[in-house]
N, C-alpha and C. Protein backbone atom coordinates (compact mmCIF):
# COMPACT_ATOMS: atom_id res chain seq x y z
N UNK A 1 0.82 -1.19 0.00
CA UNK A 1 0.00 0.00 0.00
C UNK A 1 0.87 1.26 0.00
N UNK A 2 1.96 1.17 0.83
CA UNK A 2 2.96 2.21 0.38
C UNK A 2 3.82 2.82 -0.47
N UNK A 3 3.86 1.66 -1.41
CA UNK A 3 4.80 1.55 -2.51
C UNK A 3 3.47 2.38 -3.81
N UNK A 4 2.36 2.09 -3.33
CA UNK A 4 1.36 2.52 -4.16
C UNK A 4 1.16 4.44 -4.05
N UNK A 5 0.77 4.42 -2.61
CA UNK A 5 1.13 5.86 -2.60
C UNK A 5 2.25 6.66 -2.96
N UNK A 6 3.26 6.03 -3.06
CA UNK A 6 4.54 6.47 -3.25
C UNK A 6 4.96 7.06 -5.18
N UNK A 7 4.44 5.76 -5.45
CA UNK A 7 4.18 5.68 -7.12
C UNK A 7 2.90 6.81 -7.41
N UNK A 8 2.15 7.00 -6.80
CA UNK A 8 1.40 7.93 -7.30
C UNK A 8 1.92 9.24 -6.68
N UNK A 9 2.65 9.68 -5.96
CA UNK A 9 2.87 11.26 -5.40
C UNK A 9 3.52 11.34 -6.58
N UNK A 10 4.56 10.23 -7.08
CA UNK A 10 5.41 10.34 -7.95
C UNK A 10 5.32 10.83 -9.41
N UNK A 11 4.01 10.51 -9.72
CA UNK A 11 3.13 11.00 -11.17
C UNK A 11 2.61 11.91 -10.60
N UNK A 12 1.94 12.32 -9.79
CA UNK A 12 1.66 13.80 -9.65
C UNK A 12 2.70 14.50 -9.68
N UNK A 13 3.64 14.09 -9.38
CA UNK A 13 4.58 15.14 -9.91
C UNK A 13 4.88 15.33 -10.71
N UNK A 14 5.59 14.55 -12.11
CA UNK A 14 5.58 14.20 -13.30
C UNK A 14 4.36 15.17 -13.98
N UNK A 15 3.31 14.80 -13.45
CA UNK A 15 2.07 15.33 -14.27
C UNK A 15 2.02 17.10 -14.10
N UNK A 16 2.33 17.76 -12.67
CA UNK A 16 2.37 19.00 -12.61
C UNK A 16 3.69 19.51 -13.03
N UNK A 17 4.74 18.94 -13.64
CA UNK A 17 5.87 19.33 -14.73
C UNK A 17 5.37 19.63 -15.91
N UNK A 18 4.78 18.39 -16.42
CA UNK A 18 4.78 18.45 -17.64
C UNK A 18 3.33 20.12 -17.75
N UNK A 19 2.69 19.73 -16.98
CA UNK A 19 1.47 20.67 -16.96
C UNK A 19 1.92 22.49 -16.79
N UNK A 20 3.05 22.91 -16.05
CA UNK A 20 3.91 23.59 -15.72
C UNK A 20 4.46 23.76 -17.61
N UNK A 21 4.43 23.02 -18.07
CA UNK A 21 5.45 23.50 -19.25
C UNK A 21 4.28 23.22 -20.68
N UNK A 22 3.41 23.30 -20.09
CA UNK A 22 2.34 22.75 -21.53
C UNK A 22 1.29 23.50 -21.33
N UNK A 23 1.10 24.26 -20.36
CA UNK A 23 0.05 25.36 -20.01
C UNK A 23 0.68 26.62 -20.82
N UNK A 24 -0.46 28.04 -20.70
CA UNK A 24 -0.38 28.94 -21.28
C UNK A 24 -0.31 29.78 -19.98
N UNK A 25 -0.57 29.42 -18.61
CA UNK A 25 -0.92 29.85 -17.34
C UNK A 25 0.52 30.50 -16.57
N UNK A 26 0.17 31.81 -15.82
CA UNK A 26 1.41 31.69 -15.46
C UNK A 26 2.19 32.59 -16.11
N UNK A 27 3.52 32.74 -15.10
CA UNK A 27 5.00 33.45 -16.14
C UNK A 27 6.34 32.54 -15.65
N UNK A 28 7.12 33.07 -16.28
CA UNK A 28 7.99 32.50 -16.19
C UNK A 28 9.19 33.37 -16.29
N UNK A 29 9.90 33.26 -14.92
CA UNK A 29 11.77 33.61 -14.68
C UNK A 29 12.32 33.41 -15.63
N UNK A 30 13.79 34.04 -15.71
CA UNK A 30 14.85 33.52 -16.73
C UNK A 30 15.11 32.13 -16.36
N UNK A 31 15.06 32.04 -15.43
CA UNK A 31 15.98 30.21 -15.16
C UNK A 31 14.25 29.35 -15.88
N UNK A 32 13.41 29.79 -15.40
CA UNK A 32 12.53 28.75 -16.23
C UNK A 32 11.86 28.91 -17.50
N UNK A 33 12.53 30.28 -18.10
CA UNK A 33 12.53 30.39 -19.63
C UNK A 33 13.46 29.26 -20.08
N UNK A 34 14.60 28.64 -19.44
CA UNK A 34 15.26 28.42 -19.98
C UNK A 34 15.24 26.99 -19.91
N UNK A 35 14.39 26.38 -18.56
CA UNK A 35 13.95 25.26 -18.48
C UNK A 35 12.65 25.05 -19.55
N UNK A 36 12.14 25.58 -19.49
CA UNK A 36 10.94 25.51 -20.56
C UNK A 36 11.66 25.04 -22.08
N UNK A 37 13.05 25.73 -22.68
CA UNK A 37 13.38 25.43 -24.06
C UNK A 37 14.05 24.09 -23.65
N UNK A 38 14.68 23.58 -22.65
CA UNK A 38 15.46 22.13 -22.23
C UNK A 38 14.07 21.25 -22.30
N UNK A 39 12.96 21.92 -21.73
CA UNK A 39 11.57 20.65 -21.98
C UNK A 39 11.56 20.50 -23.08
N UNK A 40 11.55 21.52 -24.10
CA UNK A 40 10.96 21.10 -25.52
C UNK A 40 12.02 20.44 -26.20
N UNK A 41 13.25 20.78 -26.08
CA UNK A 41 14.34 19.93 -26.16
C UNK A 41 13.84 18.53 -26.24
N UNK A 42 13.95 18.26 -25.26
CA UNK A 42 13.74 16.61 -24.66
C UNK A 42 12.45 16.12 -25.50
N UNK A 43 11.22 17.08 -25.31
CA UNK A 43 9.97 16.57 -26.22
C UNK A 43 10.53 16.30 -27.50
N UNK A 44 10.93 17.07 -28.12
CA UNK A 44 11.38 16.92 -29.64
C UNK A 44 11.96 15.77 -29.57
N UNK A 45 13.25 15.12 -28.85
CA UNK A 45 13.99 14.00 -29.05
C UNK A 45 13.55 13.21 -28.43
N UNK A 46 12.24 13.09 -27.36
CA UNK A 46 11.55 12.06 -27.45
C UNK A 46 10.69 11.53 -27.87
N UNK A 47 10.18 12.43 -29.20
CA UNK A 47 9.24 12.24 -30.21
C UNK A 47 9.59 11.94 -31.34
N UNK A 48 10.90 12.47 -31.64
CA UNK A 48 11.86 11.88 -32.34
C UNK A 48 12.20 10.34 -32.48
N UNK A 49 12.91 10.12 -31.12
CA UNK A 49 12.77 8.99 -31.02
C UNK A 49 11.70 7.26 -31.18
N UNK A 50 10.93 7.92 -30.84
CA UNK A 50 9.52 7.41 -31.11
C UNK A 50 9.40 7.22 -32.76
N UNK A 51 9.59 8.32 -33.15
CA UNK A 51 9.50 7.85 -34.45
C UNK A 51 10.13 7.34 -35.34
N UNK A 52 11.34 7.59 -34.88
CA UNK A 52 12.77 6.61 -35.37
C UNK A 52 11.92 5.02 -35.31
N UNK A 53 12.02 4.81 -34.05
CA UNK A 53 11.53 3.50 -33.68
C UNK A 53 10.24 2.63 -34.38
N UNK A 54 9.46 3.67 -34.18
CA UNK A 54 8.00 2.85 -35.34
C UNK A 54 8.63 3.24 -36.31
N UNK A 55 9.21 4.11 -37.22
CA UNK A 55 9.41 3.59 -38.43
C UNK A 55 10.09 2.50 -38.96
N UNK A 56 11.07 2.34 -38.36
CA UNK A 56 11.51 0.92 -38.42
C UNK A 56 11.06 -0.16 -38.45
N UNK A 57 9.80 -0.18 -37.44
CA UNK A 57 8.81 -1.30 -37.51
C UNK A 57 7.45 -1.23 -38.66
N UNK A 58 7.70 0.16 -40.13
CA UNK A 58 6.81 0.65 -40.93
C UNK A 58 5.52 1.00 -40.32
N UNK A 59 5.38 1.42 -39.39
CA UNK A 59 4.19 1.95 -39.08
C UNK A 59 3.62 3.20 -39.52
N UNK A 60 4.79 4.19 -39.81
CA UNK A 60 4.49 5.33 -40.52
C UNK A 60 5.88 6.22 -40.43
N UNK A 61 6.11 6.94 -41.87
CA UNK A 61 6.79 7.07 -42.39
C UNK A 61 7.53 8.41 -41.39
N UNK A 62 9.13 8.20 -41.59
CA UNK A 62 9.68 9.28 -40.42
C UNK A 62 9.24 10.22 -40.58
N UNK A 63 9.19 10.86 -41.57
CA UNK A 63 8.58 12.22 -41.41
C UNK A 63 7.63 12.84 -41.00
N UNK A 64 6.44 11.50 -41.30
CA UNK A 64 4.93 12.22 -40.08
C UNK A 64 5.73 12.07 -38.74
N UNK A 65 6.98 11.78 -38.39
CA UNK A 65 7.01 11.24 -36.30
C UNK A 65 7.77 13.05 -36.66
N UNK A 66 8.76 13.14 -37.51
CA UNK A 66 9.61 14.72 -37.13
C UNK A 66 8.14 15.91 -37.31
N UNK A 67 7.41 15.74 -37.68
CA UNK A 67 6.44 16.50 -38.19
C UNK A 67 5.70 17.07 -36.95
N UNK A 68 5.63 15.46 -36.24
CA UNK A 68 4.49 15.73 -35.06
C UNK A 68 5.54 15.79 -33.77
N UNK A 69 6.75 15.98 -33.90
CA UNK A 69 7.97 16.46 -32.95
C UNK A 69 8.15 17.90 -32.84
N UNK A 70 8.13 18.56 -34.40
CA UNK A 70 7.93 19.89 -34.63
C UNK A 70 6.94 20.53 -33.78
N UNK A 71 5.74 20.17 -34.37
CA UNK A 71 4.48 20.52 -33.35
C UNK A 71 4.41 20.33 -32.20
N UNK A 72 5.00 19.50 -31.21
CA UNK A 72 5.08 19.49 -30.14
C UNK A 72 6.24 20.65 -29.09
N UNK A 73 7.44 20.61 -30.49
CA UNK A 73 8.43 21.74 -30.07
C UNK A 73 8.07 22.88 -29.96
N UNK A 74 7.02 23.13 -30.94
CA UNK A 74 6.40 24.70 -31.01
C UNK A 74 5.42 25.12 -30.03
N UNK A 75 4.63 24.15 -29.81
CA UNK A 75 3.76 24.61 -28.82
C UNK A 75 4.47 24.81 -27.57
N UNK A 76 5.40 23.71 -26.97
CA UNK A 76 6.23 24.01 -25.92
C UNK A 76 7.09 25.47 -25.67
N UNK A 77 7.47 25.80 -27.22
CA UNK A 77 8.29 27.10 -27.05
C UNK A 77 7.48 28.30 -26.84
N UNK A 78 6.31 27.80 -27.64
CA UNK A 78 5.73 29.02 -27.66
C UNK A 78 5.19 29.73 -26.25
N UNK A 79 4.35 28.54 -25.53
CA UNK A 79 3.78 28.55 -24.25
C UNK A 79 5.38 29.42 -23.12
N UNK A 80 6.39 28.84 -23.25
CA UNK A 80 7.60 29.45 -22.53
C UNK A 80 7.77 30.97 -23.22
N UNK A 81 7.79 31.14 -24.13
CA UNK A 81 8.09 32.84 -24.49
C UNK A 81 6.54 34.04 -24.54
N UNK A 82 5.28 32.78 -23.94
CA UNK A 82 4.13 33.61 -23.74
C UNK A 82 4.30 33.62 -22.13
N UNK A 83 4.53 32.81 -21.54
CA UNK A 83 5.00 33.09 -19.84
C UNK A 83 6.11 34.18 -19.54
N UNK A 84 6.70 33.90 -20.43
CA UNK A 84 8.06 34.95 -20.23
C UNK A 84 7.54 36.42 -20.47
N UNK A 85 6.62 36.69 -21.67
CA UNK A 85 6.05 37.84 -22.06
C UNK A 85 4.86 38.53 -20.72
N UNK A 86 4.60 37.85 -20.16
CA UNK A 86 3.86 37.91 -18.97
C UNK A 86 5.16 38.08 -17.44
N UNK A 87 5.94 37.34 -17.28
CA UNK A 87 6.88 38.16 -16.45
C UNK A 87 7.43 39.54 -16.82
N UNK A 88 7.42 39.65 -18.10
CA UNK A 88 8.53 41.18 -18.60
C UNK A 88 7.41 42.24 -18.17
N UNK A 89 6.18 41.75 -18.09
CA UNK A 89 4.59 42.74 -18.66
C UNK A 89 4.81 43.24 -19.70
N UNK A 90 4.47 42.26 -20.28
CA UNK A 90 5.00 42.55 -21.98
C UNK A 90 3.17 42.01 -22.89
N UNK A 91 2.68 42.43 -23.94
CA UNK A 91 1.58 41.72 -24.09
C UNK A 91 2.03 41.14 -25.06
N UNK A 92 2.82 41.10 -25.88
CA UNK A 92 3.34 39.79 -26.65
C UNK A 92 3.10 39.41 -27.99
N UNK A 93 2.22 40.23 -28.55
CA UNK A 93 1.98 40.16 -29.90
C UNK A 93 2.75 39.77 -30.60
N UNK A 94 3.96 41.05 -30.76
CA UNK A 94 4.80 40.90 -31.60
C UNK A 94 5.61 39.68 -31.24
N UNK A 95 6.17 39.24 -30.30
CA UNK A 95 7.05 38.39 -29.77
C UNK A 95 5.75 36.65 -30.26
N UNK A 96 4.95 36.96 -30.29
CA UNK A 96 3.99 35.60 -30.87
C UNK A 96 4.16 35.54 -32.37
N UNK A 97 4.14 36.31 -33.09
CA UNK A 97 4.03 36.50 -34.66
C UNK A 97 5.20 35.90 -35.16
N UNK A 98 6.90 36.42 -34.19
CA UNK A 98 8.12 36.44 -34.44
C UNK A 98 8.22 34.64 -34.51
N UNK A 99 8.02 34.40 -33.22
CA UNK A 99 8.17 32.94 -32.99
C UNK A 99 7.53 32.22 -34.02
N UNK A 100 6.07 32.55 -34.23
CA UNK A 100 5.53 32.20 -35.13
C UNK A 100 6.50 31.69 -36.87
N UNK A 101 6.37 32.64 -36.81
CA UNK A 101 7.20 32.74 -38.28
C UNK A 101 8.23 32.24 -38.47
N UNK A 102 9.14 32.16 -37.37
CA UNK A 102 10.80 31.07 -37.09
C UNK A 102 10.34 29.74 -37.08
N UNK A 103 9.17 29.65 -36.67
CA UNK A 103 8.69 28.03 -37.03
C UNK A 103 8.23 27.51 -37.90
N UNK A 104 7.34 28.16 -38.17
CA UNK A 104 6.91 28.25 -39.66
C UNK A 104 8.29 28.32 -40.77
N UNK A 105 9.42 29.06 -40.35
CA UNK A 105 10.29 29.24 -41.61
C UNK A 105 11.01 27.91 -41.44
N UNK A 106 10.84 26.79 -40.27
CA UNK A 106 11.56 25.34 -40.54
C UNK A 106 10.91 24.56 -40.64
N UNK A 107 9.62 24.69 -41.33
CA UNK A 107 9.21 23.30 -41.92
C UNK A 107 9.98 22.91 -43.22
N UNK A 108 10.92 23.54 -44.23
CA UNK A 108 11.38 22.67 -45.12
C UNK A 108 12.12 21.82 -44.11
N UNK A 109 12.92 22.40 -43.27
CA UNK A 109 14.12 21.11 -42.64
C UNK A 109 13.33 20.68 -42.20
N UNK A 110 12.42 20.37 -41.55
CA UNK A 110 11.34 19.46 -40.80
C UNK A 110 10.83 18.15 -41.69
N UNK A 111 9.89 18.91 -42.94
CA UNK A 111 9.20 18.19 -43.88
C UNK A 111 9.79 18.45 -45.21
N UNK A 112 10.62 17.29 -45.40
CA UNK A 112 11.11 17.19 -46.65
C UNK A 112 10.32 17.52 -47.67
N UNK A 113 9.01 17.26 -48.04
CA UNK A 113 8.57 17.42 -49.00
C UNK A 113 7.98 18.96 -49.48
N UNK A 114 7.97 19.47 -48.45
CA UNK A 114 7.91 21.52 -48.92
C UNK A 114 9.50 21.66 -48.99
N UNK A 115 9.46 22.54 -50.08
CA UNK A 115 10.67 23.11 -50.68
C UNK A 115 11.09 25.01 -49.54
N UNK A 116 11.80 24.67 -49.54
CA UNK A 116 12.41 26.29 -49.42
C UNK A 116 11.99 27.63 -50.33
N UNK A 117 10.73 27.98 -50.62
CA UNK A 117 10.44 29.19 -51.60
C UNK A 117 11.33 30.39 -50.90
N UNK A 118 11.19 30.49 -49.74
CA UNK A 118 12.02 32.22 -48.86
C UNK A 118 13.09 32.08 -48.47
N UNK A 119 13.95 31.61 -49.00
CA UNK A 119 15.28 31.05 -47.95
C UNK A 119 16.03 32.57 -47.31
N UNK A 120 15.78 33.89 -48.32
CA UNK A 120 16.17 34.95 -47.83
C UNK A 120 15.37 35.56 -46.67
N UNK A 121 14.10 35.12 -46.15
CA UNK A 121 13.13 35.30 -45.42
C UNK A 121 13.24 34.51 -44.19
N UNK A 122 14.05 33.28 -44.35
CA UNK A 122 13.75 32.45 -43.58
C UNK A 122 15.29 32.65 -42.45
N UNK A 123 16.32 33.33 -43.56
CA UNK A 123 17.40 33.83 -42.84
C UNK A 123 17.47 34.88 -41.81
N UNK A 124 16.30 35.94 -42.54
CA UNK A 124 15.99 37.17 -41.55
C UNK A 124 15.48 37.02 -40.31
N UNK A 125 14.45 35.94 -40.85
CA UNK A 125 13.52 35.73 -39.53
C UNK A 125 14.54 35.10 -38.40
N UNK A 126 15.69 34.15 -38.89
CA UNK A 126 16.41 33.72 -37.85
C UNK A 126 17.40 34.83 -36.90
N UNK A 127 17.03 35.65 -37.57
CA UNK A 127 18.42 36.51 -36.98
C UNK A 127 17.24 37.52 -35.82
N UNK A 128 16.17 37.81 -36.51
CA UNK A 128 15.15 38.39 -35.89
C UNK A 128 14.70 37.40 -34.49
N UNK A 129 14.75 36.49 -34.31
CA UNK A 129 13.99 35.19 -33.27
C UNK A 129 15.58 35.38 -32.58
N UNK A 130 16.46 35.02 -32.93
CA UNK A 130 17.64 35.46 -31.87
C UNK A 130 17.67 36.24 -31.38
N UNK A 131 17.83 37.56 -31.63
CA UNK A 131 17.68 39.14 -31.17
C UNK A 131 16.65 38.86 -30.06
N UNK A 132 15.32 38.11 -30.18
CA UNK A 132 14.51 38.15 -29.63
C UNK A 132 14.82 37.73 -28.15
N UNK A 133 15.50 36.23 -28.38
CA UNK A 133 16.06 35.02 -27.26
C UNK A 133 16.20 36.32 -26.88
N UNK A 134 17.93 36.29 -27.29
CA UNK A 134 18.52 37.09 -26.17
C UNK A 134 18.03 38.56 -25.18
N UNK A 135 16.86 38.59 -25.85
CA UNK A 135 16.37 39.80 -25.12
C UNK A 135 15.56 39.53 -23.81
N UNK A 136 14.37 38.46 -24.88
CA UNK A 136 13.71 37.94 -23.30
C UNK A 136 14.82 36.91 -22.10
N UNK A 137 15.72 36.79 -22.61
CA UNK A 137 17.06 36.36 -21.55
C UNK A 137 17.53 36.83 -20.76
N UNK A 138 18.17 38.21 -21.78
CA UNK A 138 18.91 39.12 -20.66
C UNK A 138 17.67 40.30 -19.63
N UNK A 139 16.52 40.15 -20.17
CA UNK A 139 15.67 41.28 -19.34
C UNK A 139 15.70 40.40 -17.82
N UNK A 140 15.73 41.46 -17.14
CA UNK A 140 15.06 41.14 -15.91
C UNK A 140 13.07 40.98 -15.54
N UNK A 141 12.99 40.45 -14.60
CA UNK A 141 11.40 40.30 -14.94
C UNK A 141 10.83 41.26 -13.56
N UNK A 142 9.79 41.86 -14.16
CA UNK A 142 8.94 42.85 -13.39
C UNK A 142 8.88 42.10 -12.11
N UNK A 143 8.32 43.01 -11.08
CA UNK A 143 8.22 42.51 -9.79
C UNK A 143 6.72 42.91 -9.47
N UNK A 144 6.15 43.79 -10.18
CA UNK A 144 5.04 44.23 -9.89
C UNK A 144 3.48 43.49 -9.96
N UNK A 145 2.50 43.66 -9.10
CA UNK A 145 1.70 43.03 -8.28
C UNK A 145 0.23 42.97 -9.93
N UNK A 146 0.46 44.04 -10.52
CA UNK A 146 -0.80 44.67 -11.14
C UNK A 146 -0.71 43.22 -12.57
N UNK A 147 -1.93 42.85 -12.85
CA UNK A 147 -2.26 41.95 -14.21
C UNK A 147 -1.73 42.01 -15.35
N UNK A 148 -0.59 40.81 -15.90
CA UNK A 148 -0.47 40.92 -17.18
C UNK A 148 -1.62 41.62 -18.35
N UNK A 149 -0.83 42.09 -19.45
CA UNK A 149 -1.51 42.48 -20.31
C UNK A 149 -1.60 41.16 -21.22
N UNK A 150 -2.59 41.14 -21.93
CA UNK A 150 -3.31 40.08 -22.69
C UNK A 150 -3.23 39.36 -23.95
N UNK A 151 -2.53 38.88 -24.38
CA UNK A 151 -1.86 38.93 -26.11
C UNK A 151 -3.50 38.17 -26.91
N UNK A 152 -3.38 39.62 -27.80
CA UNK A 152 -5.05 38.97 -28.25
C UNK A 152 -4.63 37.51 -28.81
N UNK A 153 -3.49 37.37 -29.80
CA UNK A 153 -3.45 35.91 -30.35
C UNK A 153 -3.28 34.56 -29.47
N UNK A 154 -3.07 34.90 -28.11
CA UNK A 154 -3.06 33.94 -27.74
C UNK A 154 -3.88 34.01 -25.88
N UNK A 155 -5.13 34.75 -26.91
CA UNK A 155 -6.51 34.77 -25.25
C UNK A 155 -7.02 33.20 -25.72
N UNK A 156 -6.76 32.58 -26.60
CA UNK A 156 -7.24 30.98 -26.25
C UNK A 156 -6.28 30.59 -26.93
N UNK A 157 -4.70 29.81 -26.47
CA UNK A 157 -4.05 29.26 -27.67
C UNK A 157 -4.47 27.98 -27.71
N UNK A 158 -4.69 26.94 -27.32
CA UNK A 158 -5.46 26.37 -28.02
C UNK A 158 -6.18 26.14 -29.55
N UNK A 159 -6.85 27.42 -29.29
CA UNK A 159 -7.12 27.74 -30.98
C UNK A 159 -6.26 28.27 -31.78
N UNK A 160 -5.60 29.04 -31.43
CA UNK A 160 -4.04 30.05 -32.21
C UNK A 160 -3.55 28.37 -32.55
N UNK A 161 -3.17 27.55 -31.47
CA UNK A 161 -2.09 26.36 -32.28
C UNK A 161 -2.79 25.75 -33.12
N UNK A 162 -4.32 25.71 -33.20
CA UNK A 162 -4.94 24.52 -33.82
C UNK A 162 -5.31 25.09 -35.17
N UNK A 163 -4.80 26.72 -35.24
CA UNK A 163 -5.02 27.59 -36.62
C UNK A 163 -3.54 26.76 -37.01
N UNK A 164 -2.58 27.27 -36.65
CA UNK A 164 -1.48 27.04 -37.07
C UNK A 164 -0.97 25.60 -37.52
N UNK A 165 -1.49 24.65 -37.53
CA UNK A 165 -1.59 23.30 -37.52
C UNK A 165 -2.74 22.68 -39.21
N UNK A 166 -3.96 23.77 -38.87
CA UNK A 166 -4.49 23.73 -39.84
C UNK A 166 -3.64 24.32 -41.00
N UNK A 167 -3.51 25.47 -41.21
CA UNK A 167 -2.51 26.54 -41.88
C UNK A 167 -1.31 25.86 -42.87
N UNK A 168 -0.37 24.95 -41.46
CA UNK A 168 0.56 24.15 -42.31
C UNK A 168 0.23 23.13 -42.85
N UNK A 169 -0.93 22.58 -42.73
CA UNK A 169 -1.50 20.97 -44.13
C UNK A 169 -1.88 22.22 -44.76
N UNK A 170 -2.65 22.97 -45.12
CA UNK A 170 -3.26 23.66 -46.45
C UNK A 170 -2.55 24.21 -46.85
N UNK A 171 -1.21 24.45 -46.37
CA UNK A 171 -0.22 25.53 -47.25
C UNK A 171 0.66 24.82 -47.31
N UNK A 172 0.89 23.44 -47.16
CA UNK A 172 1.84 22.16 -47.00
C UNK A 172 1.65 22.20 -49.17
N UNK A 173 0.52 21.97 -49.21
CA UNK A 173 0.21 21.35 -50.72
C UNK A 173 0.52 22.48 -51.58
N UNK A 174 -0.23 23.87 -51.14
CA UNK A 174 -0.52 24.92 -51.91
C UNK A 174 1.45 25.37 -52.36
N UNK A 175 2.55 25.40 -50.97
CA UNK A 175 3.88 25.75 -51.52
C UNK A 175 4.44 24.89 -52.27
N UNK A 176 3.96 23.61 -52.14
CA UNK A 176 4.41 22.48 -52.88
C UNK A 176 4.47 23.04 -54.36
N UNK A 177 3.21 23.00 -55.00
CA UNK A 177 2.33 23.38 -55.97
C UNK A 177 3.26 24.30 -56.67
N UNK A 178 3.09 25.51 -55.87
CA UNK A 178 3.57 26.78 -56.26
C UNK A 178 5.59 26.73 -56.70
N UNK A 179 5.93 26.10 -55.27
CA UNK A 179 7.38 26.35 -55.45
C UNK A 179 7.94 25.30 -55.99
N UNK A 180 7.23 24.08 -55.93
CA UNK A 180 8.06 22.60 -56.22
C UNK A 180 8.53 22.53 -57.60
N UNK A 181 8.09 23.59 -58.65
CA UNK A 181 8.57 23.22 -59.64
C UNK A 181 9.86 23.84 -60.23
N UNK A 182 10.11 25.15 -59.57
CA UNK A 182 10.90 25.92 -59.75
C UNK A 182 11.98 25.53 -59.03
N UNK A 183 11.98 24.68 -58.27
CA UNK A 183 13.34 23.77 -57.35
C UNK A 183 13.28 22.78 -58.43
């Protein structure tokens, strides 16, 4: 009976980690901005992994497992630089769009089968999403008592990720289409 209680404090804990880093709730310090990108870390390469593994056994092809590793990386990052935007009292728009778009600009390395149409776009945006890191890094975070401000794109993300999810299958085919021939 003890070994039982023991095993379960143990997943509650587990469970309020992962919940801690998969929520939109909340802000987040520099030290757990930075734990937040080591979670998604680990998600990615353990989704990765996963898919290494069933593909091997043909269950489905690597690229749907890096695909749905991606998506898991993004939502993780994103949720950490919308907590962080809420410690700075920051409302975050812009800092959502930015991220946005740095993810969006690696689905060719992600999904082989979209081509690179912006590669000059996709360079900017990287240099732009750095600038960014290091900013929400080096800031210090407010101390003050009064309510984050509200990032309209992400008053339900939930739906913001489940746009963005939709977005990349319909524009998965449409860049294909458009750019695949000119590669």
């Amino acid at each position: 009976m003890k070994k039982t209680k023991e095993i379960l404090a143990e997943l509650a804990v587990l469970k309020n980690f992962c919940i801690y880093f998969f929520s939109f709730k909340g802000c987040f310090p520099r030290s757990a901005f930075w734990g937040g990108f080591l979670f998604a870390h680990a998600v990615r390469s353990t989704l990765d992994f996963a898919g290494y593994m069933c593909s091997s056994f043909k269950l489905l092809p690597l690229d749907s497992y890096e695909v749905i590793a991606w998506f898991g990386y993004f939502y993780v990052v994103l949720s950490a630089f919308e907590k962080r935007c809420r410690d700075l009292r920051m409302q975050g728009f812009w800092v959502t769009l930015i991220v946005t778009a740095f993810h969006l600009s690696l689905i060719p390395r992600v999904d082989k089968a979209v081509p690179n149409c912006f590669p000059v776009f996709s360079d900017i945006i990287f240099y732009v999403y750095i600038a960014l890191f290091v900013f929400m890094v080096s800031m210090p975070g407010k101390n003050a008592k009064k309510e984050s401000p509200v990032n309209p794109l992400l008053k339900y993300p939930n739906v913001y990720f489940a746009l963005c999810c939709a977005l990349y299958f319909a524009g998965k085919n449409f860049v294909i289409q458009i750019c695949g021939t000119a590669l």
